[in-house]
PDB file of N, CA and C in Angstrom:
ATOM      1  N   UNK A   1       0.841  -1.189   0.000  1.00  0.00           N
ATOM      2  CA  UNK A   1       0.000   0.000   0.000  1.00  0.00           C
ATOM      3  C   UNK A   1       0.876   1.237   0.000  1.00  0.00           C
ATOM      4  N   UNK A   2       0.136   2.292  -0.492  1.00  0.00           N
ATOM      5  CA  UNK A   2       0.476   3.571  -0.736  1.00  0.00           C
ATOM      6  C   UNK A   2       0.003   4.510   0.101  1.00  0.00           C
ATOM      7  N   UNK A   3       0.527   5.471   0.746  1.00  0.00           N
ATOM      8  CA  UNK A   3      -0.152   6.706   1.411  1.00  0.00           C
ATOM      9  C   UNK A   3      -1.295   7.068   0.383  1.00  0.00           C
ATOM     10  N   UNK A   4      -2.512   6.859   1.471  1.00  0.00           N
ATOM     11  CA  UNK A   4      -4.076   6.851   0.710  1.00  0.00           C
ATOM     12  C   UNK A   4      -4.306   5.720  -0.150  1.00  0.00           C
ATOM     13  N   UNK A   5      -4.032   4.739   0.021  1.00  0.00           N
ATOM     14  CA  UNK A   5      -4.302   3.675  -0.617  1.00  0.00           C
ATOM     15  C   UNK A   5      -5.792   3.048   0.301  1.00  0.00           C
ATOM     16  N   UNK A   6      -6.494   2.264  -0.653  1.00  0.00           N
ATOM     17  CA  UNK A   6      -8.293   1.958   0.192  1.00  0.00           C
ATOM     18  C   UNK A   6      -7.615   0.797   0.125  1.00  0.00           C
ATOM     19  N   UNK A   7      -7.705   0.379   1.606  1.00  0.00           N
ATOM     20  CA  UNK A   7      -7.673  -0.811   1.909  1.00  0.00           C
ATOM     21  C   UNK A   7      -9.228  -1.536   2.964  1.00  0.00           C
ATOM     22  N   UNK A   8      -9.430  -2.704   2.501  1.00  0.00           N
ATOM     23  CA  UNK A   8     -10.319  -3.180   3.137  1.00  0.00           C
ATOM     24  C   UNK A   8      -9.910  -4.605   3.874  1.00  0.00           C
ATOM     25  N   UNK A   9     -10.609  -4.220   5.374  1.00  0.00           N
ATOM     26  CA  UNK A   9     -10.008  -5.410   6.434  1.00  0.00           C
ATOM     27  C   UNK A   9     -10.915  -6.773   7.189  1.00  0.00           C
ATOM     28  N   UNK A  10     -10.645  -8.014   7.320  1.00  0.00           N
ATOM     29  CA  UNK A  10     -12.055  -8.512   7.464  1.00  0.00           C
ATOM     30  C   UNK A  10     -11.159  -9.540   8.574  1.00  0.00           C
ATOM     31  N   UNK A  11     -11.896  -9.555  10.214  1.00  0.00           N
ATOM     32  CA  UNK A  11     -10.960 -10.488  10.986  1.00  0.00           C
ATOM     33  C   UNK A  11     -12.015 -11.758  11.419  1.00  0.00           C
ATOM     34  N   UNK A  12     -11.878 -12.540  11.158  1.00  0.00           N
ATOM     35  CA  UNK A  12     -12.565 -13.541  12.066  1.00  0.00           C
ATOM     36  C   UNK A  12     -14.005 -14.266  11.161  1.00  0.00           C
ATOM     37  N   UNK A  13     -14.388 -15.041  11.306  1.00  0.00           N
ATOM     38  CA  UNK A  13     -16.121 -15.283  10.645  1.00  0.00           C
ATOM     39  C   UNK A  13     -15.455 -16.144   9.687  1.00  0.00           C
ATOM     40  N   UNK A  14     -16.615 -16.335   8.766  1.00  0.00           N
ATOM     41  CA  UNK A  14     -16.025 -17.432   7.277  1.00  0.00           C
ATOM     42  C   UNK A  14     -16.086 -15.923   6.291  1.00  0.00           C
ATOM     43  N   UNK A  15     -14.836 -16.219   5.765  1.00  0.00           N
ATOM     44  CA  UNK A  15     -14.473 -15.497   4.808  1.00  0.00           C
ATOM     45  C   UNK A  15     -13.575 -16.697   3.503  1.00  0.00           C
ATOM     46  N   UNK A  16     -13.426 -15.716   2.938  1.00  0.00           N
ATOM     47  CA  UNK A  16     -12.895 -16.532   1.605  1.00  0.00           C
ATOM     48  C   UNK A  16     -12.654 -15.508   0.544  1.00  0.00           C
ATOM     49  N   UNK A  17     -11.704 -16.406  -0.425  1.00  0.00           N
ATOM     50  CA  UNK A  17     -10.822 -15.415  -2.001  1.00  0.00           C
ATOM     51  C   UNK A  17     -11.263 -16.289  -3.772  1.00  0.00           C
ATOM     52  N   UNK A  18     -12.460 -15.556  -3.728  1.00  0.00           N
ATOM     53  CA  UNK A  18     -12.679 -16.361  -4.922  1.00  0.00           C
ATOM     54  C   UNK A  18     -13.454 -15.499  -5.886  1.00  0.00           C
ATOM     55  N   UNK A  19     -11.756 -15.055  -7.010  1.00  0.00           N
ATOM     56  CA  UNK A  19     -11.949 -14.120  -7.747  1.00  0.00           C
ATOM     57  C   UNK A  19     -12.697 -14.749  -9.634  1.00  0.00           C
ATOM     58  N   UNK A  20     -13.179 -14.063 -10.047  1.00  0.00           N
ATOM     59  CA  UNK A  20     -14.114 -14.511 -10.452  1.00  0.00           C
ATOM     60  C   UNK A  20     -13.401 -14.015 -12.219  1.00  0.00           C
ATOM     61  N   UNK A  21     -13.504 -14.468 -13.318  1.00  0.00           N
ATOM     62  CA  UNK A  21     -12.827 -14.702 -14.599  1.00  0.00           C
ATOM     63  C   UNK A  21     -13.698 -13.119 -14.949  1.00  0.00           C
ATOM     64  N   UNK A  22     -12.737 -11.947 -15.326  1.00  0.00           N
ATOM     65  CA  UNK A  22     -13.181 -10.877 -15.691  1.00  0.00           C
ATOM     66  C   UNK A  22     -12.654  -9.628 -14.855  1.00  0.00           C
ATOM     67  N   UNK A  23     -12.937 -10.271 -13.255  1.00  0.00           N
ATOM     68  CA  UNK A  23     -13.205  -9.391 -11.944  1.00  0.00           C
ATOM     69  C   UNK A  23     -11.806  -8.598 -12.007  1.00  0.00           C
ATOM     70  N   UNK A  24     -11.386  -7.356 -11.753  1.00  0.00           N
ATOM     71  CA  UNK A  24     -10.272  -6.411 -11.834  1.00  0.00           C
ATOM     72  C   UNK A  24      -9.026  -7.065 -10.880  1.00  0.00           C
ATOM     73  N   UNK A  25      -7.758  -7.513 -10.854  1.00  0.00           N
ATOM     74  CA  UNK A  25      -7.118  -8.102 -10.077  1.00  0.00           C
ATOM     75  C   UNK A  25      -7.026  -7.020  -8.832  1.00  0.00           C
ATOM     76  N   UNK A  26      -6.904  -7.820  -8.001  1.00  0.00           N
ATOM     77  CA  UNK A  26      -6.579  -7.229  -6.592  1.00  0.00           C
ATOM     78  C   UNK A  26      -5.318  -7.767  -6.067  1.00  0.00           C
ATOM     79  N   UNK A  27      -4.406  -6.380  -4.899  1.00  0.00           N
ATOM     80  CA  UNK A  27      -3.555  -6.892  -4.464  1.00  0.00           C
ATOM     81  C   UNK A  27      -4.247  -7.309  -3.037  1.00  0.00           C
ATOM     82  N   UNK A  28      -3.357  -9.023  -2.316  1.00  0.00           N
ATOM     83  CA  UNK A  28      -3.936  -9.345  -1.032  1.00  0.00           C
ATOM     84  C   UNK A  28      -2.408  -9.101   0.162  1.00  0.00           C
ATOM     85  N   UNK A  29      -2.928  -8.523   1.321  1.00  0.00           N
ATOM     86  CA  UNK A  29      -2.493  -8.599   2.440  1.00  0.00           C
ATOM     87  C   UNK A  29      -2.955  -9.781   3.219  1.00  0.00           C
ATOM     88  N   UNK A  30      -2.318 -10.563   3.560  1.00  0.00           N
ATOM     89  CA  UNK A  30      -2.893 -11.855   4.461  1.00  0.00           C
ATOM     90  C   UNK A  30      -2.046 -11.932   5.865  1.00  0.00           C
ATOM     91  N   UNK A  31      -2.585 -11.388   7.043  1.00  0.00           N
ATOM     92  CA  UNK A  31      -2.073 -11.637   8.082  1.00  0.00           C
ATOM     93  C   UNK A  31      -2.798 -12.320   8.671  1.00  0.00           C
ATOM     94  N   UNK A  32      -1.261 -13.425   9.710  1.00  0.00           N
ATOM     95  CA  UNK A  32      -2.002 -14.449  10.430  1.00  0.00           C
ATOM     96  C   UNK A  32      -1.405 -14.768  11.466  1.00  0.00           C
ATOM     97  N   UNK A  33      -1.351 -15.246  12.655  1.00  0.00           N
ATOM     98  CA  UNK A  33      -0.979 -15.613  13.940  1.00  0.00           C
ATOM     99  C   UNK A  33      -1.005 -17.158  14.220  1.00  0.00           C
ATOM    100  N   UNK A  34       0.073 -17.830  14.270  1.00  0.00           N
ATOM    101  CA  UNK A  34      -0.606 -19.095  15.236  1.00  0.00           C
ATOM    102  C   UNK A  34      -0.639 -20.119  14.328  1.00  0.00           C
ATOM    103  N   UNK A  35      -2.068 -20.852  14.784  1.00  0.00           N
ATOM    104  CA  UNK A  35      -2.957 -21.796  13.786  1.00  0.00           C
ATOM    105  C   UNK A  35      -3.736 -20.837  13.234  1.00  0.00           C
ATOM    106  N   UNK A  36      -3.680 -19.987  13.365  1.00  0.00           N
ATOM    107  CA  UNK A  36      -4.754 -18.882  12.448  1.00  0.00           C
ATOM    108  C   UNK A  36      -4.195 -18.742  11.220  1.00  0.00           C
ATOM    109  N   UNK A  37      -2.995 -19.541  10.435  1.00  0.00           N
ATOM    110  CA  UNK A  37      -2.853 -19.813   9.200  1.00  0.00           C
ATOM    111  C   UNK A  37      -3.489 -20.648   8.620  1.00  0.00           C
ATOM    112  N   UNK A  38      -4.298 -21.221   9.191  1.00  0.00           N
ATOM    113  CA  UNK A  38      -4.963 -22.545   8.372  1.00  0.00           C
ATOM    114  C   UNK A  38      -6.098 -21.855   7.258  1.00  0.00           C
ATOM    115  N   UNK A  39      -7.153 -21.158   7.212  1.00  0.00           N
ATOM    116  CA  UNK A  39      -7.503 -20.703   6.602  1.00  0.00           C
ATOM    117  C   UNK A  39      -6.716 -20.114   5.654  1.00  0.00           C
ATOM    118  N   UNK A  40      -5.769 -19.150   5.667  1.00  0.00           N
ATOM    119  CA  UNK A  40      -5.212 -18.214   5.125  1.00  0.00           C
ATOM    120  C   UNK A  40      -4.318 -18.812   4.029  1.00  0.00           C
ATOM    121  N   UNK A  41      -3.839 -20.177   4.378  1.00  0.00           N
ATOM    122  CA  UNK A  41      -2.918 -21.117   3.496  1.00  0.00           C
ATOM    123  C   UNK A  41      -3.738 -21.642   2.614  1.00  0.00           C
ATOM    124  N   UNK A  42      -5.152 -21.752   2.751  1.00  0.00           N
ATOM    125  CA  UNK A  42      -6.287 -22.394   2.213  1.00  0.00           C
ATOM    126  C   UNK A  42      -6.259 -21.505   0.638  1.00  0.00           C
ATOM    127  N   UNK A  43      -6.401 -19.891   1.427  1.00  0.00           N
ATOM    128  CA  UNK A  43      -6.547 -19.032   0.295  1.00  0.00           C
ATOM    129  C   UNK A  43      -5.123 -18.922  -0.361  1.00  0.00           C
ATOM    130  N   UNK A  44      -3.975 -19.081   0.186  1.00  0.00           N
ATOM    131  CA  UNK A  44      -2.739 -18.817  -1.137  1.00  0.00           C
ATOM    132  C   UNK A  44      -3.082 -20.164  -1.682  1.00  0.00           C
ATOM    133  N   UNK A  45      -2.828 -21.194  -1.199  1.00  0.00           N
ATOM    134  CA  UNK A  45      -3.328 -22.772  -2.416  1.00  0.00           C
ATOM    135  C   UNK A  45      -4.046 -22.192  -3.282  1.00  0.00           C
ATOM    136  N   UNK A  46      -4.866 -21.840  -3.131  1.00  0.00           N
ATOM    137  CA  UNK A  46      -6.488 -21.778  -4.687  1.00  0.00           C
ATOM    138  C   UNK A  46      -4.812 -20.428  -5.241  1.00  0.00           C
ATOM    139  N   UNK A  47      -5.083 -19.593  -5.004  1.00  0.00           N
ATOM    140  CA  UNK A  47      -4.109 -18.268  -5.758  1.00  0.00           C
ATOM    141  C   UNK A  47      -3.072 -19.194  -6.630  1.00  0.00           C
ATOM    142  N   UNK A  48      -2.029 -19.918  -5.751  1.00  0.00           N
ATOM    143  CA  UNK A  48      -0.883 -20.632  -6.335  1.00  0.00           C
ATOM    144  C   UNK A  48      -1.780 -21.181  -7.973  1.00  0.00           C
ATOM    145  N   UNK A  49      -2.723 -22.218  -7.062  1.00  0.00           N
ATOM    146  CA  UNK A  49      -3.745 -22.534  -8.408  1.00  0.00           C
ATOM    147  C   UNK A  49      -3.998 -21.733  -9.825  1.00  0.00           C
ATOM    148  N   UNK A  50      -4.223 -20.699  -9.046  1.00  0.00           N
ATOM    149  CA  UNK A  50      -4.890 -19.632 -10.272  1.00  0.00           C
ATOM    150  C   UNK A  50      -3.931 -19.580 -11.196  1.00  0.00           C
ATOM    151  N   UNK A  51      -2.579 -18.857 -10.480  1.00  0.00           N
ATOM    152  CA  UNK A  51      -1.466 -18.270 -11.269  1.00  0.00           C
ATOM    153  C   UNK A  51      -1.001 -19.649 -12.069  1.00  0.00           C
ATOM    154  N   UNK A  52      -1.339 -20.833 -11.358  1.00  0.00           N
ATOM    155  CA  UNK A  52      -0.670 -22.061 -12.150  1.00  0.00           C
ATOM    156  C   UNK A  52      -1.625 -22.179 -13.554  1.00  0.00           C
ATOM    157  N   UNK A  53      -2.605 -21.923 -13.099  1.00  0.00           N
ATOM    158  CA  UNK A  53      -3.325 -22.628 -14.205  1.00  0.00           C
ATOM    159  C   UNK A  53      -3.520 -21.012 -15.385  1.00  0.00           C
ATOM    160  N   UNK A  54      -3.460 -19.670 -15.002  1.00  0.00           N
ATOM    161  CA  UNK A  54      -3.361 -18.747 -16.080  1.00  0.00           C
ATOM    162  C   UNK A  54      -2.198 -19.094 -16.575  1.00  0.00           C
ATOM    163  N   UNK A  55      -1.074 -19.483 -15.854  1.00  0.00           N
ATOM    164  CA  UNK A  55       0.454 -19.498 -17.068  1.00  0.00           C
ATOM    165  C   UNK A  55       0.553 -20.548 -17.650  1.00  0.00           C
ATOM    166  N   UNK A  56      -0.386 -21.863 -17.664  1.00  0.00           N
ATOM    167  CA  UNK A  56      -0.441 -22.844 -18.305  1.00  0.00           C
ATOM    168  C   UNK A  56      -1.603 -22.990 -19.657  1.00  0.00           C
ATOM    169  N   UNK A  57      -2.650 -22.103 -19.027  1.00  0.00           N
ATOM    170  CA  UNK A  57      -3.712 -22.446 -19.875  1.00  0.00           C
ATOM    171  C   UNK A  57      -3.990 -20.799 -20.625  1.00  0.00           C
ATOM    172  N   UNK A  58      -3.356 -19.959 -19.785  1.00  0.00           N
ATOM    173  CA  UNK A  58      -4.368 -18.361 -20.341  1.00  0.00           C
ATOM    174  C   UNK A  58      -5.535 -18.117 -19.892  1.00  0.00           C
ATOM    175  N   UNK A  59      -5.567 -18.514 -18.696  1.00  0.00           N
ATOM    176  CA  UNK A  59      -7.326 -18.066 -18.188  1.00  0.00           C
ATOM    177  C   UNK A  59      -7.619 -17.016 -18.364  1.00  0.00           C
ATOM    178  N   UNK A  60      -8.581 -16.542 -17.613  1.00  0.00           N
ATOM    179  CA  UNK A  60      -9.140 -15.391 -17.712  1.00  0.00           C
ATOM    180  C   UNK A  60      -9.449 -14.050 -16.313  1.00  0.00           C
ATOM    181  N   UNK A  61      -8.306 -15.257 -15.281  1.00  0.00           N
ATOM    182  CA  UNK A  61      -8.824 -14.554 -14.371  1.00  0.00           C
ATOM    183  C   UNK A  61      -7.382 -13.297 -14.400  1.00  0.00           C
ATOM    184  N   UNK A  62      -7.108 -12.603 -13.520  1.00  0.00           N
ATOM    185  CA  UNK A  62      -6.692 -11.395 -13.672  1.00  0.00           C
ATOM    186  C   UNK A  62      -5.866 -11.298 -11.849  1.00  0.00           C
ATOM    187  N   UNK A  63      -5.036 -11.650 -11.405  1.00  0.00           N
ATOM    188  CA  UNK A  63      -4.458 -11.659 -10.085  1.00  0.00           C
ATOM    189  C   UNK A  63      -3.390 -10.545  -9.729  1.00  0.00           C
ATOM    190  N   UNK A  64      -3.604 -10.228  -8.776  1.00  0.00           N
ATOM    191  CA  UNK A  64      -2.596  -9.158  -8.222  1.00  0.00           C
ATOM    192  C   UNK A  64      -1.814 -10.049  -7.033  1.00  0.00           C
ATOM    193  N   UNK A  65      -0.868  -9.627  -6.600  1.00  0.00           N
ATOM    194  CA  UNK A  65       0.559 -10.023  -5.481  1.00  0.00           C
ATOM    195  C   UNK A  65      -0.542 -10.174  -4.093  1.00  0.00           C
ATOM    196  N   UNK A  66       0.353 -11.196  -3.570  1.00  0.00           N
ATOM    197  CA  UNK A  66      -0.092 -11.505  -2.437  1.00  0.00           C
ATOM    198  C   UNK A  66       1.040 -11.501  -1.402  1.00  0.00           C
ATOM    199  N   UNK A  67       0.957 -10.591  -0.438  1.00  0.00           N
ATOM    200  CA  UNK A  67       2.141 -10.668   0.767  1.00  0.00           C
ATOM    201  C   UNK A  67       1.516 -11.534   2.331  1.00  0.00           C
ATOM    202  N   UNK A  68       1.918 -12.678   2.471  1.00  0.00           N
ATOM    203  CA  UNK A  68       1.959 -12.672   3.843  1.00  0.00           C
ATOM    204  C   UNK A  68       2.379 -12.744   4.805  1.00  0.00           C
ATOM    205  N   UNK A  69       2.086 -12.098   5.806  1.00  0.00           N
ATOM    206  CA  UNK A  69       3.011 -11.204   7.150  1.00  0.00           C
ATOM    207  C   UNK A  69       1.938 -12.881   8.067  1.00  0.00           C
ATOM    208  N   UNK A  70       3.294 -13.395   8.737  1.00  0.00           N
ATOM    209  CA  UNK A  70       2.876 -14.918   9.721  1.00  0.00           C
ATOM    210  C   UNK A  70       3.562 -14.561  10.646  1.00  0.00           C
ATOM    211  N   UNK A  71       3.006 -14.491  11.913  1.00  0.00           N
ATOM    212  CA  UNK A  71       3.350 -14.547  13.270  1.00  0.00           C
ATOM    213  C   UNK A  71       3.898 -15.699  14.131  1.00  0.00           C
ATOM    214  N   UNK A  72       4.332 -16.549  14.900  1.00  0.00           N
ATOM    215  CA  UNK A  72       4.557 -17.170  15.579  1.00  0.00           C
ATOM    216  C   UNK A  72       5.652 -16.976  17.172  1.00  0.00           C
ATOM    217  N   UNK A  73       5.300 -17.664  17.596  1.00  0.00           N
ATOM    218  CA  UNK A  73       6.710 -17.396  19.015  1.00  0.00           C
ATOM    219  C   UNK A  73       7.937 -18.142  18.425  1.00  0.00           C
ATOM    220  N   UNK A  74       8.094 -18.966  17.476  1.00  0.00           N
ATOM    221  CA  UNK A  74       9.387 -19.826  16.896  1.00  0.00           C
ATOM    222  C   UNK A  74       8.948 -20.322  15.527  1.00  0.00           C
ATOM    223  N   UNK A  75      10.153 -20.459  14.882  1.00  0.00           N
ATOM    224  CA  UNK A  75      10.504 -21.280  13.596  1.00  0.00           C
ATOM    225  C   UNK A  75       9.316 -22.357  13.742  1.00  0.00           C
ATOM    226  N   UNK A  76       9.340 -22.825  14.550  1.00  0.00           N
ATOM    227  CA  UNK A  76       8.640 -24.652  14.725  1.00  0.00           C
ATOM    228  C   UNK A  76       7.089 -24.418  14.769  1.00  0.00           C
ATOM    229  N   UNK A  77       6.842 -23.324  15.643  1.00  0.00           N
ATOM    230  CA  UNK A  77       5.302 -23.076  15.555  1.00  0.00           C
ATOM    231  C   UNK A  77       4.725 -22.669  13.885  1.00  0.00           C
ATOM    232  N   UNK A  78       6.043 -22.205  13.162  1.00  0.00           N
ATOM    233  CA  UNK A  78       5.245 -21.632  12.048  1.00  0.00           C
ATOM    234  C   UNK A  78       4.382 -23.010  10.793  1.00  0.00           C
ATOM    235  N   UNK A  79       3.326 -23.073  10.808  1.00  0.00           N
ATOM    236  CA  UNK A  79       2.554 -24.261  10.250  1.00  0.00           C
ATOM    237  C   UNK A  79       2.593 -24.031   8.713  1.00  0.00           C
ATOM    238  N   UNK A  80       3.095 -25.095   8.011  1.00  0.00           N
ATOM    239  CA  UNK A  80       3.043 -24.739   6.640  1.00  0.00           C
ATOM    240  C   UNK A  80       4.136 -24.089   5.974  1.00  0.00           C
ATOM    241  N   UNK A  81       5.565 -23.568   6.639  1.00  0.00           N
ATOM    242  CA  UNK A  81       6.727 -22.843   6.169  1.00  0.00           C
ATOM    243  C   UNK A  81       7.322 -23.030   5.088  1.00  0.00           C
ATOM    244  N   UNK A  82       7.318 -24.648   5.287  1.00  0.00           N
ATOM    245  CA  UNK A  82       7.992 -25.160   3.719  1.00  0.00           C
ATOM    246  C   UNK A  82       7.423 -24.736   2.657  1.00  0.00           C
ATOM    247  N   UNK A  83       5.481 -25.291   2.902  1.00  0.00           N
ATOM    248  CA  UNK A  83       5.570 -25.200   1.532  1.00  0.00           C
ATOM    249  C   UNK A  83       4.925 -23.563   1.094  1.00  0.00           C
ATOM    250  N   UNK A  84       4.895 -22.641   2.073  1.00  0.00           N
ATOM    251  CA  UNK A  84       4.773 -21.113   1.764  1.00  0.00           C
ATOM    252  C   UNK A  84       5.765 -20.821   0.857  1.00  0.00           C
ATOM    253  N   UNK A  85       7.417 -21.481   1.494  1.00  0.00           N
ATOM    254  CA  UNK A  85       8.954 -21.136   0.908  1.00  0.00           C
ATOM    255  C   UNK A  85       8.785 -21.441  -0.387  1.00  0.00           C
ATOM    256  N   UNK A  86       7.817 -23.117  -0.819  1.00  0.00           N
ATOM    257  CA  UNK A  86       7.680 -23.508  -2.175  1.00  0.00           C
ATOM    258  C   UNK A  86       6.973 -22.832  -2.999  1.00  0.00           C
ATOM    259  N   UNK A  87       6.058 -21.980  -2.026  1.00  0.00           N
ATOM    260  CA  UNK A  87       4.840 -21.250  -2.728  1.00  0.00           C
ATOM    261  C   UNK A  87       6.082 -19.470  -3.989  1.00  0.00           C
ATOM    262  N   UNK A  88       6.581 -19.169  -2.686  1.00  0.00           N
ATOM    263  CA  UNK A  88       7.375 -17.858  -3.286  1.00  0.00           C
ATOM    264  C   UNK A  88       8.678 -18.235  -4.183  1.00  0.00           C
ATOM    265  N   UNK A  89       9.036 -19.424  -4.471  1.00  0.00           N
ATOM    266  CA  UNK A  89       9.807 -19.955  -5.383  1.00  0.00           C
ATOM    267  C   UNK A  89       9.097 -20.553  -6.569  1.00  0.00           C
ATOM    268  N   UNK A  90       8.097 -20.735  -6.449  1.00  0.00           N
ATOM    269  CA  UNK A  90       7.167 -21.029  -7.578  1.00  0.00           C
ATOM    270  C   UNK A  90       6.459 -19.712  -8.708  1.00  0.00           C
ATOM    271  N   UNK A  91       6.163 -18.609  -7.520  1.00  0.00           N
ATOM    272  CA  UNK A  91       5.423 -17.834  -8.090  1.00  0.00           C
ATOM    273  C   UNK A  91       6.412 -16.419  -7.464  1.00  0.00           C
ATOM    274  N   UNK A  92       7.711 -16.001  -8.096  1.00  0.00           N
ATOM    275  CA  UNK A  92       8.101 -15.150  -7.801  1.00  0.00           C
ATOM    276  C   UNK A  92       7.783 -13.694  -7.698  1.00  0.00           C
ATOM    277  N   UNK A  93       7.876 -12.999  -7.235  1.00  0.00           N
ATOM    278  CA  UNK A  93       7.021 -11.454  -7.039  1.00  0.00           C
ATOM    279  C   UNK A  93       5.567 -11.797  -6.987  1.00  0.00           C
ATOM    280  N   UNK A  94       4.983 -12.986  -6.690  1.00  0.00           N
ATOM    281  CA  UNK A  94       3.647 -12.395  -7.253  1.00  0.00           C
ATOM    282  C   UNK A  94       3.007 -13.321  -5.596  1.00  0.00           C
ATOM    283  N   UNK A  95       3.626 -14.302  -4.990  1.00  0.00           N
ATOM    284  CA  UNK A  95       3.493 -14.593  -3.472  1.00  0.00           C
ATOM    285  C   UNK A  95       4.753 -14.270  -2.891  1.00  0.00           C
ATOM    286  N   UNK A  96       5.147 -13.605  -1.688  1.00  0.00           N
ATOM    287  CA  UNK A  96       5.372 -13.220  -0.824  1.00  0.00           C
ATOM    288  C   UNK A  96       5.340 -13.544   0.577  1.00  0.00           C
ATOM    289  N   UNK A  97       6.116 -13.734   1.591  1.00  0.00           N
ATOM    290  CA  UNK A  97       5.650 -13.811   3.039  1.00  0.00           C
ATOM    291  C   UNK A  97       6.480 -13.215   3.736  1.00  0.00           C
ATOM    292  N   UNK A  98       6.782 -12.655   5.049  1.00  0.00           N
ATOM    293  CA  UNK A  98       7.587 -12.080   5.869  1.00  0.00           C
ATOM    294  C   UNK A  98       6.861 -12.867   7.369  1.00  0.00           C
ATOM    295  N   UNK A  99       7.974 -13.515   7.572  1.00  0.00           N
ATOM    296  CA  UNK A  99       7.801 -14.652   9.014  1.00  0.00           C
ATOM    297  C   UNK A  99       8.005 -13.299  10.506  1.00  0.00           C
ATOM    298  N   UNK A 100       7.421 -13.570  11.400  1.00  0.00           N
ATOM    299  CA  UNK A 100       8.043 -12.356  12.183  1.00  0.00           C
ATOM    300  C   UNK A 100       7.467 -13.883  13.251  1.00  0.00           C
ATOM    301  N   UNK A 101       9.176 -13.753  14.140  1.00  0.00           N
ATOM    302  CA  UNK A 101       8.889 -14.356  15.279  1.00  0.00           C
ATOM    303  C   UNK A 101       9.181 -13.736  16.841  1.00  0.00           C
ATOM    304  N   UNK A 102       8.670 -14.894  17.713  1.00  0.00           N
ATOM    305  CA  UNK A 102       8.801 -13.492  19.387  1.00  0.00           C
ATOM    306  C   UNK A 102       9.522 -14.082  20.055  1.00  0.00           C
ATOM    307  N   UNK A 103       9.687 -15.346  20.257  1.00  0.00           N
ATOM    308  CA  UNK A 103      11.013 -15.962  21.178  1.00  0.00           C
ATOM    309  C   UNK A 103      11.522 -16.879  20.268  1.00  0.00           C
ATOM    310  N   UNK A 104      11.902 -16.570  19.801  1.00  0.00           N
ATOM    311  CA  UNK A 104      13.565 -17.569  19.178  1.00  0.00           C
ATOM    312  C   UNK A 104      14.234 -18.051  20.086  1.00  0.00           C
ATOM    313  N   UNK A 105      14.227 -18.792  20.150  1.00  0.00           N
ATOM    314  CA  UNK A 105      16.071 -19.320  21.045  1.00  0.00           C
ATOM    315  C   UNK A 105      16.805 -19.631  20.778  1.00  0.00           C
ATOM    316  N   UNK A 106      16.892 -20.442  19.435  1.00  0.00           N
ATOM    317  CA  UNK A 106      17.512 -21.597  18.745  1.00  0.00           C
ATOM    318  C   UNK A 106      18.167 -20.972  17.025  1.00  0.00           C
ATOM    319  N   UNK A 107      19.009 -21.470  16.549  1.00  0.00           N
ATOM    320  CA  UNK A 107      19.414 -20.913  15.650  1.00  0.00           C
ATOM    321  C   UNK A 107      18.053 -21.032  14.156  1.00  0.00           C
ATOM    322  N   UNK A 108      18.116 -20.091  13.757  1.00  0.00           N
ATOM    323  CA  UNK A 108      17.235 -20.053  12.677  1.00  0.00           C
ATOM    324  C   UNK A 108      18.000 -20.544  11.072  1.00  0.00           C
ATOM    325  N   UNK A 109      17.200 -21.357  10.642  1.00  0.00           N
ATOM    326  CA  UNK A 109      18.079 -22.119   9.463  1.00  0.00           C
ATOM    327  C   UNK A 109      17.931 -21.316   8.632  1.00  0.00           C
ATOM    328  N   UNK A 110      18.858 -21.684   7.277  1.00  0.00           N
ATOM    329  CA  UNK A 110      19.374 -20.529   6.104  1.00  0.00           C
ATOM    330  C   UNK A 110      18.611 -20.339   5.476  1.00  0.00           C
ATOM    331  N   UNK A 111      17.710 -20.902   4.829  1.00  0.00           N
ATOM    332  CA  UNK A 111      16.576 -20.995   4.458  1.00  0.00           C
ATOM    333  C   UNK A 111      15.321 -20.254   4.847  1.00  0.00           C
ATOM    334  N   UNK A 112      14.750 -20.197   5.971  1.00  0.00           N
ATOM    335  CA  UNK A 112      14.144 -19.079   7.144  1.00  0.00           C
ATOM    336  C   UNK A 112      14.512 -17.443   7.195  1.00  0.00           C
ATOM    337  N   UNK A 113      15.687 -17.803   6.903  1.00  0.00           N
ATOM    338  CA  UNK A 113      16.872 -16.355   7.757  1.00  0.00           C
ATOM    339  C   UNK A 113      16.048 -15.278   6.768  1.00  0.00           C
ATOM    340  N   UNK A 114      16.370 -15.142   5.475  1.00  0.00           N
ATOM    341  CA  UNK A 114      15.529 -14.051   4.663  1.00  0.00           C
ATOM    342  C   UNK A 114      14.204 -13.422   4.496  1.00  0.00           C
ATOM    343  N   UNK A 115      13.318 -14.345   5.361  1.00  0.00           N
ATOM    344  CA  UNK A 115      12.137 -13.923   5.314  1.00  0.00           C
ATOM    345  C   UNK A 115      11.560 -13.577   6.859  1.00  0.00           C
ATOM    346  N   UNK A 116      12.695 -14.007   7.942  1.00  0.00           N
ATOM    347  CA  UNK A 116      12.104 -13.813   9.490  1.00  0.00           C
ATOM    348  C   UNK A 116      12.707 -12.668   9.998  1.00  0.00           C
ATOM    349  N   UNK A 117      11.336 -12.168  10.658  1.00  0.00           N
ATOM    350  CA  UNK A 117      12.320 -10.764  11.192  1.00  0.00           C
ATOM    351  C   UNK A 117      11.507 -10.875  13.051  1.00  0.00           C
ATOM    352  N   UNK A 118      11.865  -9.948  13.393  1.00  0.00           N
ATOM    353  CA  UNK A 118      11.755 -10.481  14.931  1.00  0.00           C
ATOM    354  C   UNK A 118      13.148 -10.880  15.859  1.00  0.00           C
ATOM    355  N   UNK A 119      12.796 -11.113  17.038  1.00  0.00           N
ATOM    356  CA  UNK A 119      13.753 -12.177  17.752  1.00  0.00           C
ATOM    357  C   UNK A 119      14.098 -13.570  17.326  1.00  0.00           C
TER     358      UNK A 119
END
């Protein structure tokens, strides 16, 4: 986002990302805490999907970048890391994540190191 940029925020309830062949691409912010990635991993899968299947087939749908900002107290709590890491090596610039952790103790692997910020 941009100074004055419209952003719209939605926490909690059933929500969902299901952009529709035509619909104007949007960029997504996805923040999450915890196990409160489980949903949120739900929605980059279908995205990964999308982008897989427009650069294979030419769909029609229209996607903007997705950043997500994941919380945890450690490396180990973070659910799903690998394959987020597989997700932003698959689909460069266009998924994103920034890991932020609160007690580290333990050395953070090389792999991790570029995307965790925090303790």
């Amino acid at each position: 986002c941009t100074l004055d940029s419209e952003v719209a925020l939605r926490v909690g309830g059933d929500f969902f990302f299901d952009p529709q062949p035509g619909d104007s691409p949007v960029n997504l912010v996805l923040i999450a805490g915890g196990v409160g990635i489980n949903p949120l991993f739900s929605i980059l899968l279908h995205i990964a999907d999308l982008h897989g299947y427009q650069e294979g087939k030419g769909n029609r749908h229209k996607l903007g970048t997705v950043k997500l900002y994941y919380s945890a107290k450690n490396t180990s709590e973070l659910l799903f890391k690998k394959n987020i890491l597989g997700l932003m090596k698959a689909f460069p610039g266009k998924i994103t994540c920034c890991f932020h952790v609160t007690q580290q103790r333990s050395q953070i692997c090389k792999e991790l190191q570029p995307h965790i910020t925090g303790k």
